[in-house]
Protein backbone atom coordinates (compact mmCIF):
# COMPACT_ATOMS: atom_id res chain seq x y z
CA UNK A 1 -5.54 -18.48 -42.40
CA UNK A 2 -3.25 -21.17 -43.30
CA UNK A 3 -0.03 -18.59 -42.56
CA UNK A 4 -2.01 -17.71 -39.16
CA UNK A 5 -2.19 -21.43 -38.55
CA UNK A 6 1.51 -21.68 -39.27
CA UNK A 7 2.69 -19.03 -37.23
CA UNK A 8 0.12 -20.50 -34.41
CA UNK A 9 2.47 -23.85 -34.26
CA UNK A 10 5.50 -21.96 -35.08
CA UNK A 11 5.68 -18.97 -32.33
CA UNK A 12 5.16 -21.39 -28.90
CA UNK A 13 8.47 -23.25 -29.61
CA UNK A 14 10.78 -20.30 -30.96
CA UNK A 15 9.85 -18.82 -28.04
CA UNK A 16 10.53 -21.64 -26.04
CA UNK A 17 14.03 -21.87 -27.96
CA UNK A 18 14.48 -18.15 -27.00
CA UNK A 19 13.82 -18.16 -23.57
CA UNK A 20 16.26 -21.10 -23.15
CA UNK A 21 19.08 -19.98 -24.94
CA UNK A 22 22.67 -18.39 -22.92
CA UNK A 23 22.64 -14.87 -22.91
CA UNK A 24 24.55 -13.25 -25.50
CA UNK A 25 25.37 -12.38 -29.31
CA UNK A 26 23.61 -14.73 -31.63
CA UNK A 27 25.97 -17.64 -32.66
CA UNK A 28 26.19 -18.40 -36.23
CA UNK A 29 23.42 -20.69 -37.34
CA UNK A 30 21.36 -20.16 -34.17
CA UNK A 31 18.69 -18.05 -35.81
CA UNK A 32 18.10 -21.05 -38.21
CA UNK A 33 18.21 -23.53 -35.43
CA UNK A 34 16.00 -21.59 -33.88
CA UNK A 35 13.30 -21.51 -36.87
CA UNK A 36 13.92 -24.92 -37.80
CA UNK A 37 13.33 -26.66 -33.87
CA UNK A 38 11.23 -24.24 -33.14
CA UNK A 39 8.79 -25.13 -35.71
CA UNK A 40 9.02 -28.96 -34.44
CA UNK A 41 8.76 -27.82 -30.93
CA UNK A 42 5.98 -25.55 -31.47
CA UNK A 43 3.58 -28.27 -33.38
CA UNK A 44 4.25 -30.89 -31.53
CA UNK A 45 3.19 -28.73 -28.32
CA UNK A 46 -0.25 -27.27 -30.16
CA UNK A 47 -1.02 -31.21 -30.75
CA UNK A 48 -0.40 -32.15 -27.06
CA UNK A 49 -2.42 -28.60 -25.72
CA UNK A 50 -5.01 -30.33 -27.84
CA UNK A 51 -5.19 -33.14 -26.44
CA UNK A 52 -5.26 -31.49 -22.76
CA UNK A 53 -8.94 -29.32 -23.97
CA UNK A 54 -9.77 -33.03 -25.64
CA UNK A 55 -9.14 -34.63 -22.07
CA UNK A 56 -10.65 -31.74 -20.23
CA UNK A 57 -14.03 -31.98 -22.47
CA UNK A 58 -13.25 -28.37 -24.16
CA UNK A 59 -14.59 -28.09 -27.89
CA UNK A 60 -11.71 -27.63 -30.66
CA UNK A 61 -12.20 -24.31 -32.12
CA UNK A 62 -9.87 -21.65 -33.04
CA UNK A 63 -9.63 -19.19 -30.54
CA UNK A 64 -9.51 -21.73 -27.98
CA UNK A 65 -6.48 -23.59 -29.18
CA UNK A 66 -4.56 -20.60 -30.40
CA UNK A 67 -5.15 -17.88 -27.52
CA UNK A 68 -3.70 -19.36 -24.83
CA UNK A 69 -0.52 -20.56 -26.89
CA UNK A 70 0.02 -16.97 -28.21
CA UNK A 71 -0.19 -15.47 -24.83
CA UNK A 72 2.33 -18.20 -23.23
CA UNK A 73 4.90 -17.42 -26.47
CA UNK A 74 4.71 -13.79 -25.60
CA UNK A 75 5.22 -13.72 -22.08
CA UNK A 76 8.27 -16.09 -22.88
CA UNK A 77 9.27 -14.03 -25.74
CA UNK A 78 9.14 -10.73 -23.44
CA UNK A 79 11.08 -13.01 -20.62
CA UNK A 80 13.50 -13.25 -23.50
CA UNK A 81 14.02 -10.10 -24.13
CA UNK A 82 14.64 -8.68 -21.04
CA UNK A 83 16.82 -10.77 -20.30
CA UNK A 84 18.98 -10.23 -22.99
CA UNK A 85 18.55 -6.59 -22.90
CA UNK A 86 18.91 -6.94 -26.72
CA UNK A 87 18.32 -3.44 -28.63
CA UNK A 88 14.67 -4.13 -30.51
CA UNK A 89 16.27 -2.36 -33.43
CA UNK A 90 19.53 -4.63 -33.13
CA UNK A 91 18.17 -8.03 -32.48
CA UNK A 92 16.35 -8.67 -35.52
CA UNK A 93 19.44 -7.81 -37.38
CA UNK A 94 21.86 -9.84 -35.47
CA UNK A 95 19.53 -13.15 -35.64
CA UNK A 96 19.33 -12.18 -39.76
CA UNK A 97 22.61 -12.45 -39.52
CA UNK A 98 23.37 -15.87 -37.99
CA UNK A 99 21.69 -17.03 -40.88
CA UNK A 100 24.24 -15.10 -43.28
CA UNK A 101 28.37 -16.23 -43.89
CA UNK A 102 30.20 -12.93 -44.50
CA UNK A 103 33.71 -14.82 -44.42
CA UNK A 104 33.49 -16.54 -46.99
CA UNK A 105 35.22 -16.03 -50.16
CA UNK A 106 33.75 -14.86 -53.39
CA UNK A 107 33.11 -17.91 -54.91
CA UNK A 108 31.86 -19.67 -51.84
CA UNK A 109 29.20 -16.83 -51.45
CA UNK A 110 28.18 -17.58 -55.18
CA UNK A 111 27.76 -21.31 -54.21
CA UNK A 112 25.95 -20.18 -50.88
CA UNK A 113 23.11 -17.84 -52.07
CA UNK A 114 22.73 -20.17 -55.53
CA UNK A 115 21.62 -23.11 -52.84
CA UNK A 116 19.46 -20.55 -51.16
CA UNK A 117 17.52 -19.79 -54.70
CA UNK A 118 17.49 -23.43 -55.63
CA UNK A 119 15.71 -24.36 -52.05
CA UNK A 120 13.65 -21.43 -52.76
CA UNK A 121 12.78 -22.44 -55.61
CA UNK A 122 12.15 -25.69 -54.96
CA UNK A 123 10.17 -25.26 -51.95
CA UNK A 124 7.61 -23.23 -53.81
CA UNK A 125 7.21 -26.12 -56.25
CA UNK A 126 6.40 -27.90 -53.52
CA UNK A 127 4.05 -25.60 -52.01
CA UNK A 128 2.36 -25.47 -55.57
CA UNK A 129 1.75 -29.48 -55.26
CA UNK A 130 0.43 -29.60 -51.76
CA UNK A 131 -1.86 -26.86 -52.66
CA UNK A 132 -3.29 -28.50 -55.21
CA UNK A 133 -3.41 -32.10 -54.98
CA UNK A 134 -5.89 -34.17 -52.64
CA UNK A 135 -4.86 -36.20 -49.95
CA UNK A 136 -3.14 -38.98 -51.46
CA UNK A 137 -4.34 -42.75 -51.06
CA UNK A 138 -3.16 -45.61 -49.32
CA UNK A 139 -2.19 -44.76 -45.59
CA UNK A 140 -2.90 -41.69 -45.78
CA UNK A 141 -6.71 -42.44 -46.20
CA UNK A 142 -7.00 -45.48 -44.12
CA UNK A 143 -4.64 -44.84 -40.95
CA UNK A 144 -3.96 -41.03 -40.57
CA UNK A 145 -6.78 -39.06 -42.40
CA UNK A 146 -9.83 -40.94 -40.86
CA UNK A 147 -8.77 -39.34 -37.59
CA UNK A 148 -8.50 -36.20 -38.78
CA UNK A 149 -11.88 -36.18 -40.51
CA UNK A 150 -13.77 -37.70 -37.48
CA UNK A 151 -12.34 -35.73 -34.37
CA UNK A 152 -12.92 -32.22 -36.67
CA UNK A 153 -16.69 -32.95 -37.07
CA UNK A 154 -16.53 -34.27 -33.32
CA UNK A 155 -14.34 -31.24 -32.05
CA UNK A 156 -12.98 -33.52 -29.82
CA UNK A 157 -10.27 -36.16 -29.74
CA UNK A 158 -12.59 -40.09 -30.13
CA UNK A 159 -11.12 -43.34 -29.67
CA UNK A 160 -10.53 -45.24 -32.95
CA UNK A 161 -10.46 -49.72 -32.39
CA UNK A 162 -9.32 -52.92 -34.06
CA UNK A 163 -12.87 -54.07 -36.09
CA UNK A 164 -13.67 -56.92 -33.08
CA UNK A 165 -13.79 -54.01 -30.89
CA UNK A 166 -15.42 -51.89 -32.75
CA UNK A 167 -18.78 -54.36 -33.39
CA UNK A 168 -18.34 -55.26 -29.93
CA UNK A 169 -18.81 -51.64 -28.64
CA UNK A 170 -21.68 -51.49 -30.67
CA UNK A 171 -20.99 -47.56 -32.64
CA UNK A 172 -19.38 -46.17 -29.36
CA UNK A 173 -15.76 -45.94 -31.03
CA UNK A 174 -14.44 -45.65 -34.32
CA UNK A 175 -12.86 -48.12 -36.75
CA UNK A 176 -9.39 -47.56 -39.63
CA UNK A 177 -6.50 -49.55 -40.38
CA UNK A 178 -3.98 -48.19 -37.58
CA UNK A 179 -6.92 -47.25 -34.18
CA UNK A 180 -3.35 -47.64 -32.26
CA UNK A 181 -1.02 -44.81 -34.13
CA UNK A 182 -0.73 -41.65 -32.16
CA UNK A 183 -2.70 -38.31 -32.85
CA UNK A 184 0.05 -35.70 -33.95
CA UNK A 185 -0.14 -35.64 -37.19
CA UNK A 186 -4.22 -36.18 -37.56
CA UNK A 187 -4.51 -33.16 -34.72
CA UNK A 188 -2.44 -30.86 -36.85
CA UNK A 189 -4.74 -31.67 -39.92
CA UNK A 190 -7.40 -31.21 -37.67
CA UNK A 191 -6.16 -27.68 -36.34
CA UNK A 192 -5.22 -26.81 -39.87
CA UNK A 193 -9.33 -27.43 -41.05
CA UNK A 194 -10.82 -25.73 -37.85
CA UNK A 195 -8.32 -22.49 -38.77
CA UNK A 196 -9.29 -22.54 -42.21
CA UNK A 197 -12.65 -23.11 -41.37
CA UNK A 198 -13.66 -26.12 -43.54
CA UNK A 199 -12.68 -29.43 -43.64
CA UNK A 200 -10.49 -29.70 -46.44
CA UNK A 201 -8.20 -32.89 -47.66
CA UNK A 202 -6.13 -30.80 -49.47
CA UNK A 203 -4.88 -27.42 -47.71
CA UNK A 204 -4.88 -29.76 -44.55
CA UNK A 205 -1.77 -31.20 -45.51
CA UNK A 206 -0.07 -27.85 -45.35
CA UNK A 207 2.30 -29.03 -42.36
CA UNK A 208 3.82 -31.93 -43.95
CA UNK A 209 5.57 -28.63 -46.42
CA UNK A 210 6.22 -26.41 -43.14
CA UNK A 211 7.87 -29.78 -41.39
CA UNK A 212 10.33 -30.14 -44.65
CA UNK A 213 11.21 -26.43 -44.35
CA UNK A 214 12.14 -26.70 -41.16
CA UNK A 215 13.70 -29.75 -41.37
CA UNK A 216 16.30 -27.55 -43.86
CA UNK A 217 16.46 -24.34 -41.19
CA UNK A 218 17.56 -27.10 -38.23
CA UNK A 219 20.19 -28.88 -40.39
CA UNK A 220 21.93 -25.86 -41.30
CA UNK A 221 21.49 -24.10 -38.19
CA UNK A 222 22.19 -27.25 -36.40
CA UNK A 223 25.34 -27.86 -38.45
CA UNK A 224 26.51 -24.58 -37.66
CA UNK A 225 26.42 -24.64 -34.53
CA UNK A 226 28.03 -27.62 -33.94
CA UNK A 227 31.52 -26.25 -36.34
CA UNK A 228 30.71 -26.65 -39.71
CA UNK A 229 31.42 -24.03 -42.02
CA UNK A 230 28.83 -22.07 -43.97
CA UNK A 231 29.59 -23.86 -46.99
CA UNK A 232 29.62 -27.01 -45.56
CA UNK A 233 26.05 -26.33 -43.68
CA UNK A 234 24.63 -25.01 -46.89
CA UNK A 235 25.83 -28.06 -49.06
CA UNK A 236 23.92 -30.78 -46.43
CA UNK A 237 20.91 -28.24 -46.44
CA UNK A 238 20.52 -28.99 -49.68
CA UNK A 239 20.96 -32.48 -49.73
CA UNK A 240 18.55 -33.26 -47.09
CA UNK A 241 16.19 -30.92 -48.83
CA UNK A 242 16.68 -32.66 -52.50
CA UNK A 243 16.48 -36.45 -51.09
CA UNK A 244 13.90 -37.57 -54.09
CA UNK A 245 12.05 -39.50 -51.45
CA UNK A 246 11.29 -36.87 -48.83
CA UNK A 247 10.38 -34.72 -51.43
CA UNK A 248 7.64 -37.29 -52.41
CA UNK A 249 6.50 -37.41 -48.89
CA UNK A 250 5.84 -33.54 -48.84
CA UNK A 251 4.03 -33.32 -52.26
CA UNK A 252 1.91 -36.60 -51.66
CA UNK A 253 1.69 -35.46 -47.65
CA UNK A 254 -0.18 -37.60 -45.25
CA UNK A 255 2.21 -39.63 -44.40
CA UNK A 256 4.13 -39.53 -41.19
CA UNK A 257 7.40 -40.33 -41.88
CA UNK A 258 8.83 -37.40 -42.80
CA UNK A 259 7.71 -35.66 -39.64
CA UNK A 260 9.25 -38.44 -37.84
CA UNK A 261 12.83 -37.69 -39.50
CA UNK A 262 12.39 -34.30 -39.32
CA UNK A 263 11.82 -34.33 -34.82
CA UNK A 264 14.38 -37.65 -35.06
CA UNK A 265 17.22 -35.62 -36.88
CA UNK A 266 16.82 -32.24 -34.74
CA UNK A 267 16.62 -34.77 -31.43
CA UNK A 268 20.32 -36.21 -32.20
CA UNK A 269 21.37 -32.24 -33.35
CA UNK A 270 20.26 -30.87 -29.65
CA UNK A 271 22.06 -34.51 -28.25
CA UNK A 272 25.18 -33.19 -29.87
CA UNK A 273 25.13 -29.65 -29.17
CA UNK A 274 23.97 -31.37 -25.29
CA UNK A 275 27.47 -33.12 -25.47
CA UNK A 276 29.51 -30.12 -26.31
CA UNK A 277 27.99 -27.22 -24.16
CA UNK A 278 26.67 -29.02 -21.50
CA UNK A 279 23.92 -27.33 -19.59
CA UNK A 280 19.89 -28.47 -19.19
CA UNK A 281 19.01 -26.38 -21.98
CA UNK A 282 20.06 -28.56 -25.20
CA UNK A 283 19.44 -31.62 -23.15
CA UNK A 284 15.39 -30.74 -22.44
CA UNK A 285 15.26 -29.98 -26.05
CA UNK A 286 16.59 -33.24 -26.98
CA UNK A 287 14.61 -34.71 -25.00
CA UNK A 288 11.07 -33.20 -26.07
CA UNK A 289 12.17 -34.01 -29.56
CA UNK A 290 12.64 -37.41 -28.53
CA UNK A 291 9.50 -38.33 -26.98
CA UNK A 292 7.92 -36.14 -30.38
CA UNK A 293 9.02 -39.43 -32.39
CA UNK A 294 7.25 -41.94 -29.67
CA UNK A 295 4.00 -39.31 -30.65
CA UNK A 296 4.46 -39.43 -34.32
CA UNK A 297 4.69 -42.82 -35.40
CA UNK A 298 5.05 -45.62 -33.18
CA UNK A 299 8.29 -47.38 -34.62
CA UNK A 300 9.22 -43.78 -32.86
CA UNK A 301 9.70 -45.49 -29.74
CA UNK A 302 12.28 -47.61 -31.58
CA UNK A 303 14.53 -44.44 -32.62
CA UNK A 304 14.26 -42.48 -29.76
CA UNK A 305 15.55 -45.46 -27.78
CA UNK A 306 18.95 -45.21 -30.48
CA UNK A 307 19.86 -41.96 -28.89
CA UNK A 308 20.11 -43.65 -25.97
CA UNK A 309 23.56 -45.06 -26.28
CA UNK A 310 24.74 -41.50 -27.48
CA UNK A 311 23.22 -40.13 -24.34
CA UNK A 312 25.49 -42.71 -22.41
CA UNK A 313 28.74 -41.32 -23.83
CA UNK A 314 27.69 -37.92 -23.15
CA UNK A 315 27.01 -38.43 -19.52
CA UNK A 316 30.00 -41.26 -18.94
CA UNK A 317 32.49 -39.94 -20.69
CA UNK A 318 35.35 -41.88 -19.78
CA UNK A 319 32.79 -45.70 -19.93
CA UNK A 320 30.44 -44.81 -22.08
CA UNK A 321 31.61 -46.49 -24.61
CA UNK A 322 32.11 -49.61 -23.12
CA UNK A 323 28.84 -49.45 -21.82
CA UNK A 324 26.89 -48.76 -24.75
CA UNK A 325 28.28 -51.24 -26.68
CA UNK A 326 27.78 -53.98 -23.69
CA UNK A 327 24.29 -52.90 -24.11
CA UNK A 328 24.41 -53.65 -27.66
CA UNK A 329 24.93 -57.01 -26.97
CA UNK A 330 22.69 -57.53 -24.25
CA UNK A 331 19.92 -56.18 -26.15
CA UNK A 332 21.31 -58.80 -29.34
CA UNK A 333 21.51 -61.49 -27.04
CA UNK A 334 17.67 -60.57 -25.47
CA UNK A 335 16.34 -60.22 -28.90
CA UNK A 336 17.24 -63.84 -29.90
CA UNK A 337 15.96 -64.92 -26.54
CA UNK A 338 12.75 -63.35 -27.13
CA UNK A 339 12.76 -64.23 -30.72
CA UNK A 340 11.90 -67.79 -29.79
CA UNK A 341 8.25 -66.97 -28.49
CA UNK A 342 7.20 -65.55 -31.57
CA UNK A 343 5.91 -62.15 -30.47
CA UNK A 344 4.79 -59.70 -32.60
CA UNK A 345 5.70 -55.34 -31.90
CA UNK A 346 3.17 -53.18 -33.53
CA UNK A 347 2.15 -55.94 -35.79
CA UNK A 348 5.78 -57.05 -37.23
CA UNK A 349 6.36 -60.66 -36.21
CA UNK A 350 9.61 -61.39 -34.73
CA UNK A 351 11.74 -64.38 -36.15
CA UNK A 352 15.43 -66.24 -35.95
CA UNK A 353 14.62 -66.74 -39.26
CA UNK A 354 17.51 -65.04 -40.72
CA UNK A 355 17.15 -64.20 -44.35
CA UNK A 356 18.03 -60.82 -44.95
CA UNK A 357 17.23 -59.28 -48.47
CA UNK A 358 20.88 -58.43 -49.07
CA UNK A 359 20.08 -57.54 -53.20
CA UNK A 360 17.07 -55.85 -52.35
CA UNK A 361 18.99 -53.76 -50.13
CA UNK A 362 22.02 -52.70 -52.23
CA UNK A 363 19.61 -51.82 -55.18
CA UNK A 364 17.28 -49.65 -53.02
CA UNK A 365 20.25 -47.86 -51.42
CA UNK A 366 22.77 -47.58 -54.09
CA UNK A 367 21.32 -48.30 -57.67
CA UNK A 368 17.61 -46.67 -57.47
CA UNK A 369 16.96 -42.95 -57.44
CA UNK A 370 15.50 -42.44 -53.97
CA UNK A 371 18.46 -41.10 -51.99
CA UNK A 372 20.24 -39.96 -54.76
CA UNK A 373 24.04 -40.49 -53.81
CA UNK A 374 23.85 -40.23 -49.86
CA UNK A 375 25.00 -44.00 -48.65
CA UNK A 376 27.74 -43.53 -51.56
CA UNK A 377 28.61 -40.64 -49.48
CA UNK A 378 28.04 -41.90 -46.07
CA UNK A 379 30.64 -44.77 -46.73
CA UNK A 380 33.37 -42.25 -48.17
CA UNK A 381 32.83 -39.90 -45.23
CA UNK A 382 33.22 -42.83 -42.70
CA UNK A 383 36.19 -44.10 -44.29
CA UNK A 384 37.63 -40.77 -44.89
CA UNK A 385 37.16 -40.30 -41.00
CA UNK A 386 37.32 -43.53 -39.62
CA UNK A 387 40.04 -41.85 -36.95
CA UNK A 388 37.62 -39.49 -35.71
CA UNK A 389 34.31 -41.44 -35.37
CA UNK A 390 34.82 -42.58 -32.21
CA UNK A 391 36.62 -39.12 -31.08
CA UNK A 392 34.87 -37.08 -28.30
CA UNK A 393 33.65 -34.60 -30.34
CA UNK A 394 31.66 -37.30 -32.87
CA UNK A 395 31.28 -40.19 -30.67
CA UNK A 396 27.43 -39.32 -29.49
CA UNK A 397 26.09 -38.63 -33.21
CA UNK A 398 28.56 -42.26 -34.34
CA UNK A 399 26.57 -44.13 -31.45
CA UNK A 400 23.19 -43.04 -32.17
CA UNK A 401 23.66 -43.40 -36.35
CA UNK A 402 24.74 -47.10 -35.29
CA UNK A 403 21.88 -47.69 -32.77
CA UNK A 404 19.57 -46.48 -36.10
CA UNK A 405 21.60 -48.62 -38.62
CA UNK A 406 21.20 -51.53 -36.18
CA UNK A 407 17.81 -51.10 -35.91
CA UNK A 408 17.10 -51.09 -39.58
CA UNK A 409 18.80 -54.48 -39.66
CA UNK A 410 17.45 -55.77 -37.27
CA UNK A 411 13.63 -55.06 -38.68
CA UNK A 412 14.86 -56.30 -42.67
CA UNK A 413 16.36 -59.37 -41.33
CA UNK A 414 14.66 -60.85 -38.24
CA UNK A 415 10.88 -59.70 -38.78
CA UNK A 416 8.14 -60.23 -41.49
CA UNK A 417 9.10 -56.81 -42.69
CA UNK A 418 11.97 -58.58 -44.78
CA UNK A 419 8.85 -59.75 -47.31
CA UNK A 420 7.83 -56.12 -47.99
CA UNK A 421 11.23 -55.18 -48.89
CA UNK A 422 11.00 -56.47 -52.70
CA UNK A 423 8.55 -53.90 -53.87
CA UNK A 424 11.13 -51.04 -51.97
CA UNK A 425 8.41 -48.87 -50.34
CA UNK A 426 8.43 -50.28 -46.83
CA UNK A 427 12.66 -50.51 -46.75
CA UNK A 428 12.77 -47.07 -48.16
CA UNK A 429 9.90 -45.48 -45.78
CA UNK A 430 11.97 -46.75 -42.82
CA UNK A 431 15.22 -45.57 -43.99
CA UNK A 432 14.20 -41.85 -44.67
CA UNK A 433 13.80 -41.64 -40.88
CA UNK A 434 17.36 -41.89 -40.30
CA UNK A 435 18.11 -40.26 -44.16
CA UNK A 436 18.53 -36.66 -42.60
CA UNK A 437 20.82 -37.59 -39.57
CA UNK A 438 22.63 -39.22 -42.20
CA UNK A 439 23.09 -36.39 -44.10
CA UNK A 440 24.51 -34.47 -40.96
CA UNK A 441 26.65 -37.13 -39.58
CA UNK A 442 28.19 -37.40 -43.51
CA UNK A 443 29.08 -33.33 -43.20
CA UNK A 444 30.62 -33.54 -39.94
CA UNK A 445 32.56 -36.99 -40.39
CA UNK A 446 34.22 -35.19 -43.30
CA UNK A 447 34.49 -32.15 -41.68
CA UNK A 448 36.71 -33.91 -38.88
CA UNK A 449 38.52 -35.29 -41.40
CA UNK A 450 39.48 -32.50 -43.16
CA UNK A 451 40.82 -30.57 -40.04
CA UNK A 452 42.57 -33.75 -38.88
CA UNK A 453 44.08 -33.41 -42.72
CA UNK A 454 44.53 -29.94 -42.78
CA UNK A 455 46.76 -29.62 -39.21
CA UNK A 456 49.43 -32.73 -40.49
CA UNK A 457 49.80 -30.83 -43.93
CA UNK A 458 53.57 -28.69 -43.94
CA UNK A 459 53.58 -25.65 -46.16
CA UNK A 460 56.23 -27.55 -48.36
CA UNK A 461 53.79 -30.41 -49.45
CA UNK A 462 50.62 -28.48 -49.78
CA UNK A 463 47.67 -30.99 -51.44
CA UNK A 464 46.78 -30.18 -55.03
C-alpha cells in the first residue's frame, strides 16, 4: 500500500512532465528529471485535488482521491505517446538510458556506478529509519502532525486557530502551535494513513524519504540537462544526498523543510532550463514548483519571491540586470522604511536593530558537521568562476542564489530570529532550503570555469 500510495503521487506529474516535453530522443538526464520533478509535481497536485473534494464536501477515502488522478495520468501518458510515436519496446530503453553515461572513460564509470551503490545504499538506511521510528517530537507533533491526525479521523480538511479563537468559537475549530501553516505536508500524511488504512505516526512519514529521492533524480537530471557532464551530475547527486542535515530531516521526518528545498531547488532547475530553451513548457513547471514552496511552508513565499530577479534576466535580457539589482535596493531601502513600525511576518519581528551573529554563523557553516564542506566549496567555485557568474548562461541561477543569500541575511540580522541562532537549529533549518540549489549552482559555476579554462589552454602548456 505504501508503494501504491507512492506511485499514486508519483504517476500525475511524470505524466504531466511527459506530455509537456519537445518531441524527440530522450536528452541525457531527462528521464531523471523526469522522476525527480515529477515526483514533486505529482504530490503537490494529490494535496491540492484534496483540498478541491475537502472544499466540495467529498469524504477522503482511497478510491476517491486516487481514481480520478490515475485516469487523468493515463490519458496524458497515452497523449504522450502518440505523440511521440515512440516504439513501446524502444521507449523504456531510451529513457533507461538518459539516466546512463556511456562516454565516459573507464575510471569515470567506476566513480559513476560506485555513487549509484553508495546512494543506494544509503537510501535504504534511510528507509530502514523512517520505517521504524515514530514521528519525532517538537514541530513535528505540535504544528504539522495535529493536522494530519484530525482531518484523517474527520475525512475532511478542518480549520485549525490561534487559542483566543479557538475558546472563542467554542469547539467549532481546532487548536496547535502553527493553525496558519499550509496543508501539504499534513494532507500527504493524511493520504498516506487513509491508503494504508490506519492511522499510523510512523509509515505516515514515508514521503519525507520519497521527497529526498527525488530531490537526488532532479539534481542529476537537472544538472544534465542544463551541460554538466555525467561525472559532474553524479558528484552533486551525491552531495546533496549526503548533506548530514537533510539526511536528519528524512530519518526524523515531519518536518517541512526538506520538502521545501526539495520543490525550491527543482523551481530554480526548470528557471534555468526556462532561460536556455525558451518555450512555456519549463516556464509552467517553474512556476508550479514555485507556488509548491508558498504551500509548503510559509517562509515559502519568501523564496519563491528570490526567483524573481532570475526570472527578470531571463525575460529582459539585455536590462535585466540592471533591473533586478535596482529592485534590490528598493526592496533594502523599503525594508528599513518598514522596519521602523515594528511589524511582525509570520511571527518574526522586524528590527533596525542590527546585530548580526557573525560567530554563530561562521561556526554553523564552516566548523560544525551539518553541511559537511559545501560553503567551503561554494566560495572556491565562485571565485574559481567569478568571470562567468554574471554570464548569460549562469546569470538567472547567480540572481536567484543571491536573492536566497540575501534573504537569509536579512532574517539573522534584522529580525528576532538572530536570538535563535546560538543553539544552530533555527540558522541551519533555514539554510538547508537553499543547501541543494547550492549544491547545483557550486557544479555549474565550476563547470563554466573549467571550459572557460580548458578553451585558453595551448597544447604546448597543457595543466598538470
Amino acid at each position: 500500500m505504501l508503494t501504491l500510495a507512492a506511485a499514486v503521487a508519483w504517476l500525475p506529474g511524470v505524466a504531466a512532465l511527459l506530455a509537456l516535453r519537445r518531441p524527440g530522443p530522450v536528452a541525457a538526464g531527462e528521464g531523471a528529471w523526469i522522476a525527480g520533478a515529477g515526483f514533486l509535481l505529482g504530490a503537490f497536485g494529490l494535496t491540492l485535488w484534496m483540498r478541491v473534494l475537502s472544499r466540495f464536501g467529498v469524504p477522503f477515502g482511497g478510491t476517491v482521491i486516487a481514481l480520478p488522478l490515475v485516469i487523468v495520468s493515463l490519458v496524458a501518458l497515452a497523449y504522450a505517446w502518440r505523440r511521440d510515436r515512440f516504439d513501446a519496446r524502444a521507449w523504456p530503453a531510451r529513457l533507461l538510458q538518459s539516466f546512463q553515461a556511456r562516454d565516459l572513460a573507464k575510471w569515470e564509470r567506476i566513480l559513476w556506478f560506485s555513487l549509484i551503490a553508495w546512494l543506494a545504499l544509503r537510501f535504504a538506511l534511510l528507509a530502514a529509519e523512517v520505517a521504524s521510528r515514530p514521528l519525532y517530537p517538537w514541530d513535528a507533533w505540535t504544528q504539522w502532525a495535529t493536522k494530519a491526525r484530525v482531518w484523517y479521523e474527520l475525512r475532511h480538511i478542518a480549520p485549525f486557530a490561534r487559542v483566543a479563537e479557538w475558546y472563542a468559537a467554542g469547539g467549532s475549530v481546532y487548536f496547535d502551535a502553527s493553525p496558519e501553516y499550509p496543508a501539504t505536508m499534513p494532507l500527504l500524511q493524511v493520504f498516506t494513513c487513509i491508503m494504508l488504512g490506519r492511522w499510523d505516526d510512523v509509515l505516515m512519514n514515508a514521503p519525507w524519504w520519497q521527497m529526498a529521492v527525488a530531490l537526488a533524480f532532479a539534481v542529476y537530471g537537472g544538472l544534465r540537462l542544463l551541460g554538466a557532464t555525467a561525472t559532474a551530475a553524479i558528484i552533486s547527486t551525491f552531495l546533496a544526498a549526503s548533506l548530514p542535515l537533510a539526511n536528519v530531516h528524512v530519518a526524523l521526518a515531519g518536518y517541512a523543510d526538506l520538502p521545501l528545498a526539495a520543490c525550491y531547488a527543482a523551481a530554480a532547475i526548470a528557471l534555468m532550463r526556462w532561460s536556455r530553451e525558451r518555450g512555456p513548457r519549463n516556464a509552467a513547471v517553474a512556476v508550479v514548483l514555485a507556488i509548491a514552496c508558498t504551500q509548503i511552508k510559509n517562509p515559502g513565499w519568501f523564496w519563491a519571491a528570490t526567483l524573481v530577479p532570475a526570472a527578470v534576466v531571463v525575460l529582459l535580457p539585455r536590462h535585466g540586470l540592471r533591473v533586478s539589482m535596482i529592485a534590490f535596493a528598493a526592496v533594502a531601502f523599503a525594508i528599513a522604511a518598514v522596519a521602523r513600525m515594528k511589524l511582525s511576518f509570520f511571527n518574526y519581528r522586524l528590527d533596525l536593530d542590527f546585530d548580526p551573529p557573525w560567530r554563530d554563523l561562521f561556526q554553523s557553516y564552516f566548523l560544525l558537521g551539518n553541511w559537511n564542506l559545501l560553503w567551503f566549496g561554494v566560495v572556491v567555485a565562485a571565485a574559481l568562476a567569478y568571470k562567468d557568474l554574471f554570464s548569460r548562461s549562469l546569470v538567472p541561477m547567480t540572481m536567484a542564489v543571491i536573492g536566497g543569500l540575501l534573504f537569509l541575511f536579512f532574517v539573522f540580522a534584522f529580525t528576532n530570529a538572530s536570538a535563535f541562532i546560538a543553539d544552530q537549529t533555527t540558522v541551519n533549518r533555514a539554510t538547508l532550503h537553499l543547501a541543494p540549489l547550492m549544491v547545483c549552482y557550486m557544479t555549474l559555476a565550476y563547470e563554466a570555469f573549467a571550459r572557460r579554462f580548458s578553451s585558453r589552454e595551448s597544447p604546448t602548456h597543457a595543466p598538470a
